[in-house]
Protein backbone atom coordinates (compact mmCIF):
# COMPACT_ATOMS: atom_id res chain seq x y z
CA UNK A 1 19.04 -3.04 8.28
CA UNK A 2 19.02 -3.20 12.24
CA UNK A 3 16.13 -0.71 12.62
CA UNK A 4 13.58 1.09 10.75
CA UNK A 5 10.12 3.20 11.74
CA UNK A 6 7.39 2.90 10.40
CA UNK A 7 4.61 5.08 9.91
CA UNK A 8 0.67 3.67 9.23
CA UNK A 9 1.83 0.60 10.87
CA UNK A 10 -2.19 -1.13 10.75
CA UNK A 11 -2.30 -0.46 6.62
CA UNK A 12 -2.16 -3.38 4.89
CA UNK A 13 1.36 -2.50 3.64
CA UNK A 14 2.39 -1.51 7.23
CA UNK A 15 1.71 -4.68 8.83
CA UNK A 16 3.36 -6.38 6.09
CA UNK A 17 6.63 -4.77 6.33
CA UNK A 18 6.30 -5.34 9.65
CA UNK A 19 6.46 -9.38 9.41
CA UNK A 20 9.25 -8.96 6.42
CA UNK A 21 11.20 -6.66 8.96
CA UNK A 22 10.63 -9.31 11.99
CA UNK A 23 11.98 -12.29 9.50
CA UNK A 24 14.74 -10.80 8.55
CA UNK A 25 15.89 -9.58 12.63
CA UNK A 26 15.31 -5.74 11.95
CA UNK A 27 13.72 -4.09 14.85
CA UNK A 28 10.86 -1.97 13.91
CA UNK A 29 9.29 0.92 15.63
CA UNK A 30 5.71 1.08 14.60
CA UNK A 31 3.50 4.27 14.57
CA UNK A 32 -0.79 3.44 15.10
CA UNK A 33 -3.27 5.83 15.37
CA UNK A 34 -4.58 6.56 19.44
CA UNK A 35 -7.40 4.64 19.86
CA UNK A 36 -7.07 2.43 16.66
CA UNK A 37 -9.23 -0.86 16.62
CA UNK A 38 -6.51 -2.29 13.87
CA UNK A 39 -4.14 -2.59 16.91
CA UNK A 40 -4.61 -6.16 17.66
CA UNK A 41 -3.41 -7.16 13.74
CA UNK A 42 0.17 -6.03 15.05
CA UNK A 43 2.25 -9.17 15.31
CA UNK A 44 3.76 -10.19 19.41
CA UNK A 45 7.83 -9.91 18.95
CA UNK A 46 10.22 -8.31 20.88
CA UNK A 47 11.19 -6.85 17.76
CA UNK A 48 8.32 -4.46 17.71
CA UNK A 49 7.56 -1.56 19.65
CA UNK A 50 4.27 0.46 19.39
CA UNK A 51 4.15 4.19 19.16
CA UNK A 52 0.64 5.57 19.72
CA UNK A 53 0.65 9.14 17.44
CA UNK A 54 -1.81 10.55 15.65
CA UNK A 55 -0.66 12.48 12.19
CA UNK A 56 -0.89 15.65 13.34
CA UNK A 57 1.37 14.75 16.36
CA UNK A 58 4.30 13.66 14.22
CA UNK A 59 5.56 17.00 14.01
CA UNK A 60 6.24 17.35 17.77
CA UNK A 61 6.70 13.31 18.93
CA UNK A 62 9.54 12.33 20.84
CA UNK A 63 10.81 8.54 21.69
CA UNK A 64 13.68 7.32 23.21
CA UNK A 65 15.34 5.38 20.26
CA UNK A 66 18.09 7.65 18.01
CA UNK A 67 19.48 6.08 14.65
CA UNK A 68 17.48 4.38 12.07
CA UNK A 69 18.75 2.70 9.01
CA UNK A 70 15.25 3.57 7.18
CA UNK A 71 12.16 5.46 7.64
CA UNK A 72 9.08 4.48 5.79
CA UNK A 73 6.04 6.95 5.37
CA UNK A 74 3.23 5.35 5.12
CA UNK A 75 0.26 6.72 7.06
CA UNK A 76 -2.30 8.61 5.04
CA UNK A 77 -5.82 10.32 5.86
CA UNK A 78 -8.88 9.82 3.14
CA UNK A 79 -7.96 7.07 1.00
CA UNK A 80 -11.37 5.87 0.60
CA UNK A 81 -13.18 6.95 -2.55
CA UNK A 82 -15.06 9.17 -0.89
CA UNK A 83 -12.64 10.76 0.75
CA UNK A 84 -9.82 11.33 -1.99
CA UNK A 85 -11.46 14.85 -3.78
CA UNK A 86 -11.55 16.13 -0.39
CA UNK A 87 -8.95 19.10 -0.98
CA UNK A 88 -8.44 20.04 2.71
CA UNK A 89 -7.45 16.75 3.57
CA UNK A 90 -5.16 15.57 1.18
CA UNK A 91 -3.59 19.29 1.42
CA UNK A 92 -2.80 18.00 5.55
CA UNK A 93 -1.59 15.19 3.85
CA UNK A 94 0.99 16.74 2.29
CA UNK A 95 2.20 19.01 5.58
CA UNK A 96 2.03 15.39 7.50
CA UNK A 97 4.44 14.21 5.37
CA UNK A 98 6.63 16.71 5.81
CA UNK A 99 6.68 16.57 9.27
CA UNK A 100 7.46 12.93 8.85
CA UNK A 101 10.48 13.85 7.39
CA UNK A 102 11.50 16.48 9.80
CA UNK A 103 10.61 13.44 12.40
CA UNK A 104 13.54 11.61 10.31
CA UNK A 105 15.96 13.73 10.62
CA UNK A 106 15.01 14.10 14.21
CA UNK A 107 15.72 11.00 15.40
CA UNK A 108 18.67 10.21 13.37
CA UNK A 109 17.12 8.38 10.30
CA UNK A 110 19.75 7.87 7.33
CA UNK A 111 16.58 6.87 4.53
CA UNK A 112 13.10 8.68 4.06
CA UNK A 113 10.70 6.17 1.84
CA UNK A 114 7.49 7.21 0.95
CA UNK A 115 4.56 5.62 -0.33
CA UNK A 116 3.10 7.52 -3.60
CA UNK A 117 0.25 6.31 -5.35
CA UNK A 118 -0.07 4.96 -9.44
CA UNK A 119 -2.68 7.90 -9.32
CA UNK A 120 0.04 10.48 -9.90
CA UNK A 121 0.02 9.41 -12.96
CA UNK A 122 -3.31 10.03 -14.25
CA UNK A 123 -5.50 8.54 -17.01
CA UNK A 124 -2.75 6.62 -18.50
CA UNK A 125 -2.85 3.30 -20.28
CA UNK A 126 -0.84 0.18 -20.68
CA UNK A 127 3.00 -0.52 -19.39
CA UNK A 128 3.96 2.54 -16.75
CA UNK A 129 7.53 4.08 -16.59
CA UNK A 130 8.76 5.98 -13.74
CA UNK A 131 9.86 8.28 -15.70
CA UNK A 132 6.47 9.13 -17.44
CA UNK A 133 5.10 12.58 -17.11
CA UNK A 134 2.57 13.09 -14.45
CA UNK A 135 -0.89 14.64 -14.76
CA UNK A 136 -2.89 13.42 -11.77
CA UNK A 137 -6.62 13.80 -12.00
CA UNK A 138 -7.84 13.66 -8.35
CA UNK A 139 -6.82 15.70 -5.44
CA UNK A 140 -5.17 12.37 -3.82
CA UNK A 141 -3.14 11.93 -6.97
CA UNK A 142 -2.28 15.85 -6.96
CA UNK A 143 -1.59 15.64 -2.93
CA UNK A 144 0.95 12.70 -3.66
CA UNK A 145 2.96 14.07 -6.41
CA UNK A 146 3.27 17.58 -4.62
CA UNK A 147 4.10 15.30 -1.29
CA UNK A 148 6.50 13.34 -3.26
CA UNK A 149 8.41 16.51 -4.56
CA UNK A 150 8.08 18.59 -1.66
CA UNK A 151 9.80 15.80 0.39
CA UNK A 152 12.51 14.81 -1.87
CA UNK A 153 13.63 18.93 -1.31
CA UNK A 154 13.31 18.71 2.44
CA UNK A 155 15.40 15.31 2.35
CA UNK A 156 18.17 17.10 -0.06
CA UNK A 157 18.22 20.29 2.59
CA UNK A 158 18.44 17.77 5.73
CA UNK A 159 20.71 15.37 4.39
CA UNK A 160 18.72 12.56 4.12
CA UNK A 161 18.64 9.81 1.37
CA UNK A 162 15.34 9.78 0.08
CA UNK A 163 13.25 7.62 -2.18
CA UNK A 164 9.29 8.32 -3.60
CA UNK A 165 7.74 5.17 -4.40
CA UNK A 166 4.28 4.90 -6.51
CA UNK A 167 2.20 1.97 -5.72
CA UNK A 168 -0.50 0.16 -8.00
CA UNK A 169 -2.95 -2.35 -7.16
CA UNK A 170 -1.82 -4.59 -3.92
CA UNK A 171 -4.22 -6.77 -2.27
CA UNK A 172 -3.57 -9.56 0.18
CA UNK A 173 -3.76 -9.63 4.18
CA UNK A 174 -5.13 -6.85 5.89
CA UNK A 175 -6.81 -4.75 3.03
CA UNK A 176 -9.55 -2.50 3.05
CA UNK A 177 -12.98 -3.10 2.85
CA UNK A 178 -13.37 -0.94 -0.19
CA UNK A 179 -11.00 -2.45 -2.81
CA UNK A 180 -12.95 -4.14 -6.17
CA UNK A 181 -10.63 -7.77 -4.84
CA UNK A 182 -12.13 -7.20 -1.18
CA UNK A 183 -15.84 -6.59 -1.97
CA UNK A 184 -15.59 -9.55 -4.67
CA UNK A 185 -14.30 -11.54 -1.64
CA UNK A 186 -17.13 -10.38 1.15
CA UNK A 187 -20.21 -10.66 -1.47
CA UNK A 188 -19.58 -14.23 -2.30
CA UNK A 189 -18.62 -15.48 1.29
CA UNK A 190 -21.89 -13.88 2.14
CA UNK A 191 -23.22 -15.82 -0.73
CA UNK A 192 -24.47 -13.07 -2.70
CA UNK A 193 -23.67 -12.04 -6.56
CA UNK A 194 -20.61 -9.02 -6.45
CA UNK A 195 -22.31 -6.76 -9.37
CA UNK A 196 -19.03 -6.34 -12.13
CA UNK A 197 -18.37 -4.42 -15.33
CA UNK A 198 -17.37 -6.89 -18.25
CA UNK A 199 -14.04 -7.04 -16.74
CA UNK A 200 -12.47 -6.84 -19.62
CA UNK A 201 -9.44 -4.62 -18.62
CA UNK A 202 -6.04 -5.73 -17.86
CA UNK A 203 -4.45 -5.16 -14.40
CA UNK A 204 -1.35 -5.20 -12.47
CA UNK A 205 -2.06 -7.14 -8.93
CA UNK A 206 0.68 -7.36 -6.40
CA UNK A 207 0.37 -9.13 -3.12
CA UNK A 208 0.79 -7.13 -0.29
CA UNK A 209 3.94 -9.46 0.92
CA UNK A 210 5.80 -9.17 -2.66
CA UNK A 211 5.19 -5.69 -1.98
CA UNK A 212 6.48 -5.42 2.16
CA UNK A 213 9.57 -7.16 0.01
CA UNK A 214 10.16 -4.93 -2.50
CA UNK A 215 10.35 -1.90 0.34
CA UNK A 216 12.61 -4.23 2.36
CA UNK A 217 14.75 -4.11 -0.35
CA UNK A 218 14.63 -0.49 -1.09
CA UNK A 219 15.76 0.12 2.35
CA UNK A 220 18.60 -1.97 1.92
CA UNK A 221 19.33 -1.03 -1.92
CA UNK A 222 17.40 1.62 -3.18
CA UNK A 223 19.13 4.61 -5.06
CA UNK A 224 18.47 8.19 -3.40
CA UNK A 225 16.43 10.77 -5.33
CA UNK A 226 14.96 8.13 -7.03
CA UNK A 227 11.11 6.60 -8.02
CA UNK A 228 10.26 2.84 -8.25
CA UNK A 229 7.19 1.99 -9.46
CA UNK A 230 5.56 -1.16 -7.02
CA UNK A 231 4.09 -3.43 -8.70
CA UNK A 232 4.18 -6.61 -10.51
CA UNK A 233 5.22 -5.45 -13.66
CA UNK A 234 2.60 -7.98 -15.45
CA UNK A 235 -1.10 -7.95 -16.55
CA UNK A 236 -4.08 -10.18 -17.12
CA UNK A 237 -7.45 -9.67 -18.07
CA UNK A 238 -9.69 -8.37 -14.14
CA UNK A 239 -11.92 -11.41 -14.85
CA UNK A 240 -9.29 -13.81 -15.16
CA UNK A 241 -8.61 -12.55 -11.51
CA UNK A 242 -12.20 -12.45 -10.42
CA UNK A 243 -12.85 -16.04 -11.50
CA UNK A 244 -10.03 -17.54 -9.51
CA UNK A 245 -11.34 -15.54 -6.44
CA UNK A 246 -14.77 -17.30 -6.76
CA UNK A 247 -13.46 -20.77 -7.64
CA UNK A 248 -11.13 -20.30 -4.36
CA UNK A 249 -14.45 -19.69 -2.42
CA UNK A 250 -17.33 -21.32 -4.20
CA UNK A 251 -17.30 -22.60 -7.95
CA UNK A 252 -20.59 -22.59 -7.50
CA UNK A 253 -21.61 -18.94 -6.49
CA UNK A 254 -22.77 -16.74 -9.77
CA UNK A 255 -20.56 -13.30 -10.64
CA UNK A 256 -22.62 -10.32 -12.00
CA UNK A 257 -20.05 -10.04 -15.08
CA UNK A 258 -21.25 -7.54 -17.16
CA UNK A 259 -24.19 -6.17 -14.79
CA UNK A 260 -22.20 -2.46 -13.89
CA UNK A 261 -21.29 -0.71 -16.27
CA UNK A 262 -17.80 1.35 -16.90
CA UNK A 263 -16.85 3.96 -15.26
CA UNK A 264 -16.43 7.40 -17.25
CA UNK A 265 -12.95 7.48 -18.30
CA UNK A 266 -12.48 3.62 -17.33
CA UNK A 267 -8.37 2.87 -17.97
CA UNK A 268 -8.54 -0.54 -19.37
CA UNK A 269 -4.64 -1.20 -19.22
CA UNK A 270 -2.37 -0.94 -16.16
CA UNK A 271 0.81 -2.34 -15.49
CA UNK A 272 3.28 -0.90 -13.75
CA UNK A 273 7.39 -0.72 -15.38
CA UNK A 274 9.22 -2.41 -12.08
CA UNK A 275 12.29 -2.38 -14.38
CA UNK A 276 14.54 0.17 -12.70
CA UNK A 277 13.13 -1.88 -8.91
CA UNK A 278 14.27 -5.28 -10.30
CA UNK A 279 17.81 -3.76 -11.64
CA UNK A 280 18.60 -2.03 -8.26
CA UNK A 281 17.41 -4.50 -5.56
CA UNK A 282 16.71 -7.64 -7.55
CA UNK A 283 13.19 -7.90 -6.60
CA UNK A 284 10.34 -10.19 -8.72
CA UNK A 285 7.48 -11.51 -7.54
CA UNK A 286 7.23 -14.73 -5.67
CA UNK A 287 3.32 -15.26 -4.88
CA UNK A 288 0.85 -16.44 -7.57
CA UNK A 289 -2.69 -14.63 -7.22
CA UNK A 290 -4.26 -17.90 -7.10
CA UNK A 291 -2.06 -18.40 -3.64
CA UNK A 292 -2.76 -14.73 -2.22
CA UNK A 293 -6.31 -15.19 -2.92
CA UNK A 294 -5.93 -18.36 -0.94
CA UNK A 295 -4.47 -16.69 1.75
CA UNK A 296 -6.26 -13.53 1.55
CA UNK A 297 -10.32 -15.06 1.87
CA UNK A 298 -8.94 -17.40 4.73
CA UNK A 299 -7.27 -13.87 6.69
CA UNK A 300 -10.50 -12.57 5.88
CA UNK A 301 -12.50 -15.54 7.41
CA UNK A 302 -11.32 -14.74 10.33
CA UNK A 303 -11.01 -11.16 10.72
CA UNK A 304 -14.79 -10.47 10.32
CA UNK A 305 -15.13 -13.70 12.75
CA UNK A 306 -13.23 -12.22 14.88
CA UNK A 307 -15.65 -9.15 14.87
CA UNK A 308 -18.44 -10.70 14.72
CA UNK A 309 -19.42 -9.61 11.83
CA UNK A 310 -21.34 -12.93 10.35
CA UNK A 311 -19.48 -16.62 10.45
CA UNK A 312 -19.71 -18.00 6.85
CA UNK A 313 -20.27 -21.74 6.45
């Protein structure tokens, strides 16, 4: 690919791609948010140029450039827990979306990627298909699927290839504050005890670079009209995970294992079926978690550093 756009640039997934895209020479046109205080996580390369839009500006911005191998969609309001029953906004959400697409075919895009979510699935246990029926429980799971569809039709009518992606649990560089990996990481680097379930259930982690790969390689392999699951495709038990997160930081430093407990309707088995992802790009998984993690507290280090949030010693 010789140029793609990108969409929720500052994500953690966004500013991944954009470092797989720089390594590999593909010029990148980056969408942030006016006014964002992410901005300054955006790498320096004369590969990357910075579009300031907001999401409800997509449907009437114009830029220079014309002709992009791939577009990748993956800005998104209310993600937070919080946030995610919050019909109104996941139903502008779903226009946003859209008018990402029409932005596409706009400026002469040949590929329309979008970033879905595990959650269309539902309350579903163990190994995940693609090709699983979907029964989404939450209006951000509901706002995806419909999203998901509702694009794949506008893509068919414009011409566009198109492919709906659903991602499950990535971590690494640039997360947000609210994941179970990131609050494990901040409590102990504070020196406190994270409060945990028994952390008994077993989960599919992914790092975020794996995962800027696997879309890299869907731009430059991926079938049209078709759904990859992102993932890792393996499982182990969450406190096998939690464990090596505190022995990275502190063997020392207690974990409240045990001391929360389960949520109502708690899946205890998640792993996501990459199967049909590995067989049309080739993609697998190069970073361990125990390296990730590494790489992930020492990011984190100095990001809230950098803020000046508190300077752990």
């Amino acid at each position: 690919m010789k140029k793609v756009f990108i969409t929720g640039a500052t994500s953690m997934l966004g500013l991944a791609l954009i470092n797989e895209c720089i390594a590999n020479g593909t010029a990148v046109h980056a969408v942030v948010r006016r006014g964002t205080v992410k901005r300054y996580r955006l790498p320096t390369s004369n590969l990357l140029q910075i579009v300031e839009c907001n999401l409800d500006e997509l449907s009437t911005l114009c830029i220079d450039e014309y002709g992009f191998d791939t577009y990748y969609h993956f800005a998104w309001e209310a993600t937070d827990n919080k946030s995610r029953n919050i019909v109104e906004a996941q139903n502008r959400n779903i226009i946003y979306t859209l008018d990402a697409v029409r932005h596409a075919f706009r400026i002469g895009s040949c590929k329309f990627i979008g970033a879905g979510s595990q959650a269309e699935y539902g309350l579903v246990s163990g190994s995940i298909s693609p090709d699983l029926k979907v029964f989404p429980n939450s209006a951000y799971g509901i706002a995806k699927y419909a999203a998901g569809r509702l694009a794949s039709i506008l893509c068919e009518q414009l011409g566009l290839q198109f492919i709906w992606t659903r991602v499950f649990s990535i971590y690494g560089v640039g997360d947000m504050s609210n994941t179970m990996i990131m609050y494990v990481i901040d409590t102990l680097l504070r020196g406190e005890k994270p409060l945990l379930t028994s952390c008994e259930q077993k989960w599919d982690y992914l790092n975020c670079k794996d995962a800027a790969r696997a879309f890299y390689l869907l731009g430059l392999k991926g079938k049209s009209q078709t759904v990859y699951n992102i993932g890792s495709g393996a499982t182990k038990p969450l406190i096998g995970y939690v464990n090596l997160i505190r022995n990275t930081i502190d063997r020392n430093l207690s974990l409240g294992i045990g001391e929360l407990p389960y949520a109502a309707n708690q899946v205890m088995h998640l792993c996501a079926d990459i199967t049909n992802l590995t067989q049309d790009t080739g993609f697998k998984p190069m970073m361990t978690f125990e390296d990730g993690i590494k790489e992930t507290v020492n990011w984190y280090k100095k990001d809230i550093n950098k803020r000046g949030m508190y300077v752990y010693v």
